[in-house]
N, C-alpha and C. Protein backbone atom coordinates (compact mmCIF):
# COMPACT_ATOMS: atom_id res chain seq x y z
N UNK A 1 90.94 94.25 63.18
CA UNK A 1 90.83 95.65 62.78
C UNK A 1 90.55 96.51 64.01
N UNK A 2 90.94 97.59 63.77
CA UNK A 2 90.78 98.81 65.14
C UNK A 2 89.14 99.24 64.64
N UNK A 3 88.34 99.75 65.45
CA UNK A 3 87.43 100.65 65.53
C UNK A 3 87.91 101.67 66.39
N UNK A 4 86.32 103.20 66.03
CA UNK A 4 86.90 104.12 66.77
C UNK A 4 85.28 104.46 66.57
N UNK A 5 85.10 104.52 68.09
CA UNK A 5 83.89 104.88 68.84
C UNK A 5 83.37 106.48 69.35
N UNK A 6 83.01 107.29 69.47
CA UNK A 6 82.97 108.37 70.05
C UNK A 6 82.21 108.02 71.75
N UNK A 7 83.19 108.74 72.39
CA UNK A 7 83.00 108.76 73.69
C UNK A 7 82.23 110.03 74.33
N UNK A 8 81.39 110.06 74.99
CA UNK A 8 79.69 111.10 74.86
C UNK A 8 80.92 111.93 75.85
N UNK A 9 81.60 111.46 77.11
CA UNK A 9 82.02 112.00 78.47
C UNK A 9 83.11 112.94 77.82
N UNK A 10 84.04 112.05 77.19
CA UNK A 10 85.86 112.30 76.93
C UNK A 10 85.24 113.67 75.94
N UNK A 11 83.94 113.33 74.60
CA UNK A 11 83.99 114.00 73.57
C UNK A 11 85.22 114.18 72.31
N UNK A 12 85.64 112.62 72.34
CA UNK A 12 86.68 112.11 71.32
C UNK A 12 86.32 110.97 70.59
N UNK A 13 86.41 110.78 69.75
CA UNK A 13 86.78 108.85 69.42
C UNK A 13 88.15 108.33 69.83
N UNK A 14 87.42 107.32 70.65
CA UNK A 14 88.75 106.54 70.95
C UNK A 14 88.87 104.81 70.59
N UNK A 15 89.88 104.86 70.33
CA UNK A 15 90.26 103.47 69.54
C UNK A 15 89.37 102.07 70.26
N UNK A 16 88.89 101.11 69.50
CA UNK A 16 88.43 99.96 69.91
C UNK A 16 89.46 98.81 69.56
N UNK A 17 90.82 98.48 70.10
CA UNK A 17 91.15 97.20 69.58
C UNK A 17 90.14 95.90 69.37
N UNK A 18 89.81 95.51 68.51
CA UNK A 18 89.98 94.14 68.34
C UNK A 18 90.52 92.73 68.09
N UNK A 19 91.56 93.23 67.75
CA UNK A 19 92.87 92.48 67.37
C UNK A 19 93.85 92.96 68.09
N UNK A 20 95.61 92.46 68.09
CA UNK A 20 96.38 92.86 69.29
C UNK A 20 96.63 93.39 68.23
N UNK A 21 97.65 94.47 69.00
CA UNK A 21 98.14 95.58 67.84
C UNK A 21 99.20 94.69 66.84
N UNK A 22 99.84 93.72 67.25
CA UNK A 22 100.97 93.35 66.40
C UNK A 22 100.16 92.42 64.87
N UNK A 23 99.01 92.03 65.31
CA UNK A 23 98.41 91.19 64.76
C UNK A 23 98.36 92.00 63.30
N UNK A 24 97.90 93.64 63.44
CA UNK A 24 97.91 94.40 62.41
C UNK A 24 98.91 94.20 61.20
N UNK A 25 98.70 94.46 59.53
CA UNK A 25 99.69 94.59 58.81
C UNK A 25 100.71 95.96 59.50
N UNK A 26 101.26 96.64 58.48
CA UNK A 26 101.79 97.61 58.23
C UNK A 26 100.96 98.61 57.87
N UNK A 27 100.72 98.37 56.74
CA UNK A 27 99.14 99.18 56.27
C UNK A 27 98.11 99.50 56.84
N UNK A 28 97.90 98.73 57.76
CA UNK A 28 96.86 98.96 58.26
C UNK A 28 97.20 99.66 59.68
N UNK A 29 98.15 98.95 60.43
CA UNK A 29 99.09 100.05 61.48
C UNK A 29 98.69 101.50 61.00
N UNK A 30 99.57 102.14 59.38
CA UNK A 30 99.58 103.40 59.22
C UNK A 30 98.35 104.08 59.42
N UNK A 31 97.12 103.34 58.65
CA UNK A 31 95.95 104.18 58.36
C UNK A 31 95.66 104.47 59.93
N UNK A 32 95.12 103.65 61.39
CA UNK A 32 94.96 103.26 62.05
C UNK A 32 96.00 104.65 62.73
N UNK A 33 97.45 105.02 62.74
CA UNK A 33 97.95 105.64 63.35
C UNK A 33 97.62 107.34 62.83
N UNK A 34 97.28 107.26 61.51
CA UNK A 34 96.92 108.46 60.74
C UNK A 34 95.54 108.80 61.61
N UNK A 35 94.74 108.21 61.23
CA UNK A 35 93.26 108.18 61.89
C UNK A 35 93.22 108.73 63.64
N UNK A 36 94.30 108.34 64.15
CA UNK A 36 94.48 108.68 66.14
C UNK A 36 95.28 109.64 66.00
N UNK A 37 95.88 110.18 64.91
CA UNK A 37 96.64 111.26 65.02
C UNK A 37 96.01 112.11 64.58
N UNK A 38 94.45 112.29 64.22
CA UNK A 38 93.78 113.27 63.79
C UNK A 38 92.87 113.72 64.72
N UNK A 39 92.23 112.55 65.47
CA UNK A 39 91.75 112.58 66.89
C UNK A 39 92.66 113.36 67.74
N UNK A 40 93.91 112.77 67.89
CA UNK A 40 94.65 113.35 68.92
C UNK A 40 95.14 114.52 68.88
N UNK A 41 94.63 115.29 67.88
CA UNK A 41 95.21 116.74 67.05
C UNK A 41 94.18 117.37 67.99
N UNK A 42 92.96 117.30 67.89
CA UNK A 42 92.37 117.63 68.52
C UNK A 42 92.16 117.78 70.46
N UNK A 43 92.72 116.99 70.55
CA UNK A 43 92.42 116.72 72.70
C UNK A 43 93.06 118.22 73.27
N UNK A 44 93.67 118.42 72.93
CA UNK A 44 94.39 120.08 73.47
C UNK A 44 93.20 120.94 73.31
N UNK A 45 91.75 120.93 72.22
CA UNK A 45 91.38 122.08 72.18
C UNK A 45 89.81 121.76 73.05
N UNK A 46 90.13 120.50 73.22
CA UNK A 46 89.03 119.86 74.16
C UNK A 46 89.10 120.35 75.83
N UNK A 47 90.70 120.29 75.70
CA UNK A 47 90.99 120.24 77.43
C UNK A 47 91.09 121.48 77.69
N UNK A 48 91.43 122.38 76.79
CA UNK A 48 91.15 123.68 76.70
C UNK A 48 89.61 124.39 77.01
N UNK A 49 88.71 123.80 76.21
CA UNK A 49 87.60 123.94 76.41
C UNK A 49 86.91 123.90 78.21
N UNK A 50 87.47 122.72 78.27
CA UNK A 50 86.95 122.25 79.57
C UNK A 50 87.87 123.06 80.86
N UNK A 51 88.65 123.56 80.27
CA UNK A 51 89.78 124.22 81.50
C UNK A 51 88.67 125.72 81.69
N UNK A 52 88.40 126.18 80.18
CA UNK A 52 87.80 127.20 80.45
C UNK A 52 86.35 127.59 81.57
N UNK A 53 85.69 126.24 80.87
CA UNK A 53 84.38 125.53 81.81
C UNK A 53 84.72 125.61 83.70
N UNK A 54 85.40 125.03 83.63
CA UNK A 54 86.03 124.73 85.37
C UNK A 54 86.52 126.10 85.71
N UNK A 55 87.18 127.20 84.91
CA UNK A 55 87.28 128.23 85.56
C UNK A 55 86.17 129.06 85.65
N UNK A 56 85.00 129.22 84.86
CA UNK A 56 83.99 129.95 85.18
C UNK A 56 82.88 129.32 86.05
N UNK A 57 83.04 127.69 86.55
CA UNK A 57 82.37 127.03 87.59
C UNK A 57 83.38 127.47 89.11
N UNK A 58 84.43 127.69 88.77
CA UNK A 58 85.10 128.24 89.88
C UNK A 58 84.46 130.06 90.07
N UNK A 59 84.38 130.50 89.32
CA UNK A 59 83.57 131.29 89.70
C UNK A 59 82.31 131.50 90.07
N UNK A 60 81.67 130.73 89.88
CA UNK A 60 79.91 130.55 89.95
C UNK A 60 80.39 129.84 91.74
N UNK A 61 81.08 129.09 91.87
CA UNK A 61 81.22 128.39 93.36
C UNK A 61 81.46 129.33 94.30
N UNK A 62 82.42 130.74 93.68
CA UNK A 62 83.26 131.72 94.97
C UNK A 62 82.38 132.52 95.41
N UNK A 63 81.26 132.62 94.78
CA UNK A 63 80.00 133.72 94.94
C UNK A 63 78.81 132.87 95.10
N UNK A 64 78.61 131.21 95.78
CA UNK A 64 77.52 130.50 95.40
C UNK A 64 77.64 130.70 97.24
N UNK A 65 76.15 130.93 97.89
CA UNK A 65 76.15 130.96 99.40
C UNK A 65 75.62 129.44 99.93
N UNK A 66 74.37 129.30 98.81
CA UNK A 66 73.41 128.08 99.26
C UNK A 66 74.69 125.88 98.81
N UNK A 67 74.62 126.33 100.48
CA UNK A 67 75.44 124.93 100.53
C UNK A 67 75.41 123.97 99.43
N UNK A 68 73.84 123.62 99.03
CA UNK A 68 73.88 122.14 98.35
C UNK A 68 74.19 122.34 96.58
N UNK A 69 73.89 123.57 96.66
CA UNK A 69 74.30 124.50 95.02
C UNK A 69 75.83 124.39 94.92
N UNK A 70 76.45 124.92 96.33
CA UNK A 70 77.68 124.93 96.13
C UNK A 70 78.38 123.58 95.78
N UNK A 71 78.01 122.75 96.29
CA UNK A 71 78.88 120.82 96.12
C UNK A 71 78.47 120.54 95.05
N UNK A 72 76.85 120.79 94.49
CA UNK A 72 76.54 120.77 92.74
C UNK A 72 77.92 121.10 91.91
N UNK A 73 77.96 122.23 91.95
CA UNK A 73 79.04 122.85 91.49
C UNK A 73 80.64 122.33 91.26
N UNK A 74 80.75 122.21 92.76
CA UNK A 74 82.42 121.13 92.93
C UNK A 74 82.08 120.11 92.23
N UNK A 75 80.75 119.11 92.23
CA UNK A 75 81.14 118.31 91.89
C UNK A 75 81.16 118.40 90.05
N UNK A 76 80.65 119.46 89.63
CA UNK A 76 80.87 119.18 88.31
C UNK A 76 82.41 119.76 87.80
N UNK A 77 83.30 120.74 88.93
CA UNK A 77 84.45 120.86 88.66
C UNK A 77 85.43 119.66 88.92
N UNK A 78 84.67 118.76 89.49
CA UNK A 78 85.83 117.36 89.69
C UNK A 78 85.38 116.48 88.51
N UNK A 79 84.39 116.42 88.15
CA UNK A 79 83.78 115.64 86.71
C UNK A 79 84.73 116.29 85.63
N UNK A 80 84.52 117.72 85.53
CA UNK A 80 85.72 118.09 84.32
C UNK A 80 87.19 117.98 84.31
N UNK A 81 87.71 117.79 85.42
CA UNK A 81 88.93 117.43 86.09
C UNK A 81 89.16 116.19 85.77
N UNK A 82 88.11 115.35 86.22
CA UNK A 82 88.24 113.97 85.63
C UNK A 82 88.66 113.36 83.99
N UNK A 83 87.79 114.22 83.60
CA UNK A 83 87.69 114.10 82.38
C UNK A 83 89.27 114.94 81.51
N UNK A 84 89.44 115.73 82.00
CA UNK A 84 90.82 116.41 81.63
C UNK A 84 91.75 115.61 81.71
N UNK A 85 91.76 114.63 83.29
CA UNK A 85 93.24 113.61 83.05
C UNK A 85 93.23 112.82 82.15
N UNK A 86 91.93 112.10 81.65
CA UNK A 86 91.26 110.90 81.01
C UNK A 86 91.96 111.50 79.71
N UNK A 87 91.70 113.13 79.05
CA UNK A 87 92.25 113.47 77.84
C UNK A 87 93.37 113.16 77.99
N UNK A 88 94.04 113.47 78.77
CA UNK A 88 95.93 113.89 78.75
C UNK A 88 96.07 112.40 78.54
N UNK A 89 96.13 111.13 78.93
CA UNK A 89 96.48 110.28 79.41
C UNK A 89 96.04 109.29 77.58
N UNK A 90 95.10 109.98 77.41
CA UNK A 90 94.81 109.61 75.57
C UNK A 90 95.92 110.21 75.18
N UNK A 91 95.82 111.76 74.85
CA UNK A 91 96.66 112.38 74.12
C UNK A 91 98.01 111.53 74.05
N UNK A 92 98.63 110.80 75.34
CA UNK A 92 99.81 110.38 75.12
C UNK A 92 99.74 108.90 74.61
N UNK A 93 98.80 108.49 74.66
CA UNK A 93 99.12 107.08 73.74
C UNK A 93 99.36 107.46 72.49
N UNK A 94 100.04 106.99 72.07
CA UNK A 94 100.88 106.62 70.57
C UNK A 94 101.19 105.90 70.24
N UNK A 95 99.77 104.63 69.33
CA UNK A 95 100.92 103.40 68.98
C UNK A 95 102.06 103.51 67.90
N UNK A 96 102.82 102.94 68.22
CA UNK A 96 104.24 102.55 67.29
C UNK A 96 103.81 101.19 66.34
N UNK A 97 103.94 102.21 65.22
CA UNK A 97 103.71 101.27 63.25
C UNK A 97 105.30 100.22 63.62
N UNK A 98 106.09 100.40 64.31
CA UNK A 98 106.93 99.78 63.87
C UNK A 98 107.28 98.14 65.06
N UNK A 99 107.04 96.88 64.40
CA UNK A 99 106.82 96.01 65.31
C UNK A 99 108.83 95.52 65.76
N UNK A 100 108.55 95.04 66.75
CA UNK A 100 109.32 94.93 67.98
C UNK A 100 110.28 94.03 67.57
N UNK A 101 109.32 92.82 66.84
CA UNK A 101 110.14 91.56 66.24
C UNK A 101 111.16 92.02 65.10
């Protein structure tokens, strides 16, 4: 069976295989693809979120003088950056209900 965990960083649930995917029925494929397609409905308004975040830390950085404030800063615009590819790179998994054999 799949689980689906919430991730504190990403701020998604993301799938736990336990089984290989083929191992799945059909049925259980669907629910399983229904279930990541409701998650994944969501990641656009996440990365959105966080795009917004990184542009107003880009502003707090262009006007920040004190050096060690300033790399604070970058580094939490490379943490959300991080975390933005980590979404995209979910968003595009899509398992396929339909087996190979």
């Amino acid at each position: 069976m799949i689980h689906f965990r919430f991730d504190q960083r990403l701020g998604i649930e993301v799938p736990i295989l336990i089984n290989d995917w083929d191992d799945h029925s059909m049925e259980e494929k669907k629910e399983i693809t229904f279930m990541w397609e409701k998650i994944r409905g969501r990641i656009p308004d996440r990365i959105s979120r966080l795009d917004q975040e990184m542009e107003e830390l880009q502003l707090l950085l262009s006007e920040e003088e004190d050096f060690a404030r300033s790399c604070k800063i970058n580094e939490e615009i490379a943490e959300r950056a991080s975390i933005v590819n980590d979404l995209w790179i979910w968003y595009r998994t899509t398992p396929s209900i339909h087996s190979l054999n």
